[in-house]
C-alpha atoms as a PDB file:
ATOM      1  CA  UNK A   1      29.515 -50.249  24.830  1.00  0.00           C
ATOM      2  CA  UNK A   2      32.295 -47.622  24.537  1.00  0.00           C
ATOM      3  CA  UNK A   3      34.178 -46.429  27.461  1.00  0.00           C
ATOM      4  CA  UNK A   4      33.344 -43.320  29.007  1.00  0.00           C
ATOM      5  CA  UNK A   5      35.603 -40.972  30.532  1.00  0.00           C
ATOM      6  CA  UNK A   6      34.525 -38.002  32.304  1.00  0.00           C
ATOM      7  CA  UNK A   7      36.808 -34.575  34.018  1.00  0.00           C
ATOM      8  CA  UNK A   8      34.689 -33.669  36.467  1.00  0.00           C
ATOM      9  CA  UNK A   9      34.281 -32.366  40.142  1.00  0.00           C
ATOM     10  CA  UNK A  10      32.143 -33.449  42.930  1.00  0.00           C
ATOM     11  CA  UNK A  11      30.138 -30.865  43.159  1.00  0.00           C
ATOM     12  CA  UNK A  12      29.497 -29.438  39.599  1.00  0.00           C
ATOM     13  CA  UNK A  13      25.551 -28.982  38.597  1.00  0.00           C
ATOM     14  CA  UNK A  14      27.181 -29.917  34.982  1.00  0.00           C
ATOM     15  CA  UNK A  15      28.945 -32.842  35.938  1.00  0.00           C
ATOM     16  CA  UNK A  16      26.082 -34.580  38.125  1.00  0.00           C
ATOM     17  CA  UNK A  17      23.641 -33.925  35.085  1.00  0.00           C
ATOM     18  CA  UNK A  18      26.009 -35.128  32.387  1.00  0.00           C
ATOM     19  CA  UNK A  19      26.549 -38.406  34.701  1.00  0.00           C
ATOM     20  CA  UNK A  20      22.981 -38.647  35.162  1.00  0.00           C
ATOM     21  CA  UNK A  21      22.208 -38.491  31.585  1.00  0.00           C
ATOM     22  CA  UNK A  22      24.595 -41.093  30.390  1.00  0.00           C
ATOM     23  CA  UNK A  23      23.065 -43.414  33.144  1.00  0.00           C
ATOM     24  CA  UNK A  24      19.952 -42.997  31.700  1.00  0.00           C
ATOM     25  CA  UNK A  25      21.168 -43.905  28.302  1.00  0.00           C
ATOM     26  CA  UNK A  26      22.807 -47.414  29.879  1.00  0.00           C
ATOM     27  CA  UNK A  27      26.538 -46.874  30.727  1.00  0.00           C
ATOM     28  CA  UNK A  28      26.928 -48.631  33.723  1.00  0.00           C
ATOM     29  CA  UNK A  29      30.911 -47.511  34.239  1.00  0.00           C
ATOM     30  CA  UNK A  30      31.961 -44.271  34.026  1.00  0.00           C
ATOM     31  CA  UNK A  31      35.939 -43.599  34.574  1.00  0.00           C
ATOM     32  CA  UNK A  32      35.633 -39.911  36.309  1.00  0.00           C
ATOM     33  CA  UNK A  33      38.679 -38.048  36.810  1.00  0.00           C
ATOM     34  CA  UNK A  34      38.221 -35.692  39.657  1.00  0.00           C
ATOM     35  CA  UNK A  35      40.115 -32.708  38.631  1.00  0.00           C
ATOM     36  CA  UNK A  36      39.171 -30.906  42.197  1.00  0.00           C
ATOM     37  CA  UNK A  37      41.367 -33.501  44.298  1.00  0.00           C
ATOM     38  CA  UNK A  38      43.959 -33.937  41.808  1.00  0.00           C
ATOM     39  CA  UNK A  39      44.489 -30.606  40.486  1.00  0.00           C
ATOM     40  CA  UNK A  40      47.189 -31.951  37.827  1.00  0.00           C
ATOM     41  CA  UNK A  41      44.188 -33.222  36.233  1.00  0.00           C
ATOM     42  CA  UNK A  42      42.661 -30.273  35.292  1.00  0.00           C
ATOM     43  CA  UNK A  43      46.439 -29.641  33.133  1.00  0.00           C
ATOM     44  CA  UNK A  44      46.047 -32.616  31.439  1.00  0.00           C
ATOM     45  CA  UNK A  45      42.134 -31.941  30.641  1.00  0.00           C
ATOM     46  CA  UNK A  46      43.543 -28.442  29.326  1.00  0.00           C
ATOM     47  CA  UNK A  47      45.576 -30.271  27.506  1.00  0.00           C
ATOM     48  CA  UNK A  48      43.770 -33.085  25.551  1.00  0.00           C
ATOM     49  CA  UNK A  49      40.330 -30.539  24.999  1.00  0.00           C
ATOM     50  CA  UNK A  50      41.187 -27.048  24.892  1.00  0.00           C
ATOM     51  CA  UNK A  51      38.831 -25.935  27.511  1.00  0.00           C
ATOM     52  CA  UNK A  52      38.998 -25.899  30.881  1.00  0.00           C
ATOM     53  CA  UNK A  53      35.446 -26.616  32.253  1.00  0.00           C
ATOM     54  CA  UNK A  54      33.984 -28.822  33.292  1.00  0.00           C
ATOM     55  CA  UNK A  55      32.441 -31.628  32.718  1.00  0.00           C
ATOM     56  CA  UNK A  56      34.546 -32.463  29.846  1.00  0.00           C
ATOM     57  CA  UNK A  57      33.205 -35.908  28.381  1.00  0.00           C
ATOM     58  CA  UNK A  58      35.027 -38.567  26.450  1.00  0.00           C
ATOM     59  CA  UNK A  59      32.975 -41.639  24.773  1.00  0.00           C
ATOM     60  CA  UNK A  60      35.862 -43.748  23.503  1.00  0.00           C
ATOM     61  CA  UNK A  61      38.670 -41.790  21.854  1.00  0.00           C
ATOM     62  CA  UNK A  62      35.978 -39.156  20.798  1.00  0.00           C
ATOM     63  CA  UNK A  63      35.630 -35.858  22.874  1.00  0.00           C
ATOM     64  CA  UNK A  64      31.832 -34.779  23.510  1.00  0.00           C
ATOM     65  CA  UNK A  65      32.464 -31.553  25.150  1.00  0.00           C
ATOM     66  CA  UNK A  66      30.547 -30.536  28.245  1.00  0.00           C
ATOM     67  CA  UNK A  67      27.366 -31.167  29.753  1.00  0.00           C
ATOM     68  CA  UNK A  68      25.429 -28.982  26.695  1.00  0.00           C
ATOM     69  CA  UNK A  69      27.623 -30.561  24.047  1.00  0.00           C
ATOM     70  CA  UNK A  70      26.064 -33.911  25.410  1.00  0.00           C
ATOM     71  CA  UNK A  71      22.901 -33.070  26.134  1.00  0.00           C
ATOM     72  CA  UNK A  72      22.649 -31.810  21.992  1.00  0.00           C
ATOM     73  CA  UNK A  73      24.155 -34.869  21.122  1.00  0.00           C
ATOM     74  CA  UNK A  74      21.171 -36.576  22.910  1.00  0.00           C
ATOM     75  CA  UNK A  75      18.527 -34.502  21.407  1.00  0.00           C
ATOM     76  CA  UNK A  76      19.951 -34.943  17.931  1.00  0.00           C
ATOM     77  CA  UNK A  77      20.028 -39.027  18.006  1.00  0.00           C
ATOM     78  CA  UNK A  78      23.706 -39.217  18.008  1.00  0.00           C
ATOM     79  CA  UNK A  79      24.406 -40.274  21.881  1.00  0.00           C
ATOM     80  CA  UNK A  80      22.856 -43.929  21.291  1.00  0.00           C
ATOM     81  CA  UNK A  81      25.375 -45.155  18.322  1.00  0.00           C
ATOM     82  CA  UNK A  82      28.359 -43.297  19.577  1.00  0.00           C
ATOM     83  CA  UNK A  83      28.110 -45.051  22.789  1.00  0.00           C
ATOM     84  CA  UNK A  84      27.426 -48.271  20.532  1.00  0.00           C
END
């Protein structure tokens, strides 16, 4: 399974449905970057996506988006082989 990476805070609706979602789908590990106690996080998120919301999801090297990005993913069949 790919490696999932996740710029998040702790008390985003977003963030905890996006987590819950990829739980449900089997990742067992998620590597979340809390970008509300380590505020140069939320630079570096900037950085590497563009946007600064969050959730902002990484599955491997490839960037999801946010919590509707993944959810659409989901719906269209693509979150299962991406995750691998």
């Amino acid at each position: 399974m790919q490696a999932v990476k996740i710029y998040l805070t702790a008390t985003c609706p977003y963030c905890i449905r996006a987590k819950a979602l990829l739980k449900e789908r089997g990742v067992q590990a998620i590597d979340e970057i809390r970008v509300d106690l380590d505020p140069a996080q939320r630079s570096v998120m900037t950085e590497l996506t563009g946007r600064r919301t969050v959730p902002q999801i990484f599955i491997g090297s490839t960037h999801v988006g946010g919590c509707d990005d993944l959810v659409a993913l989901d719906q269209r069949g693509g979150l299962l082989p991406l995750l691998g």
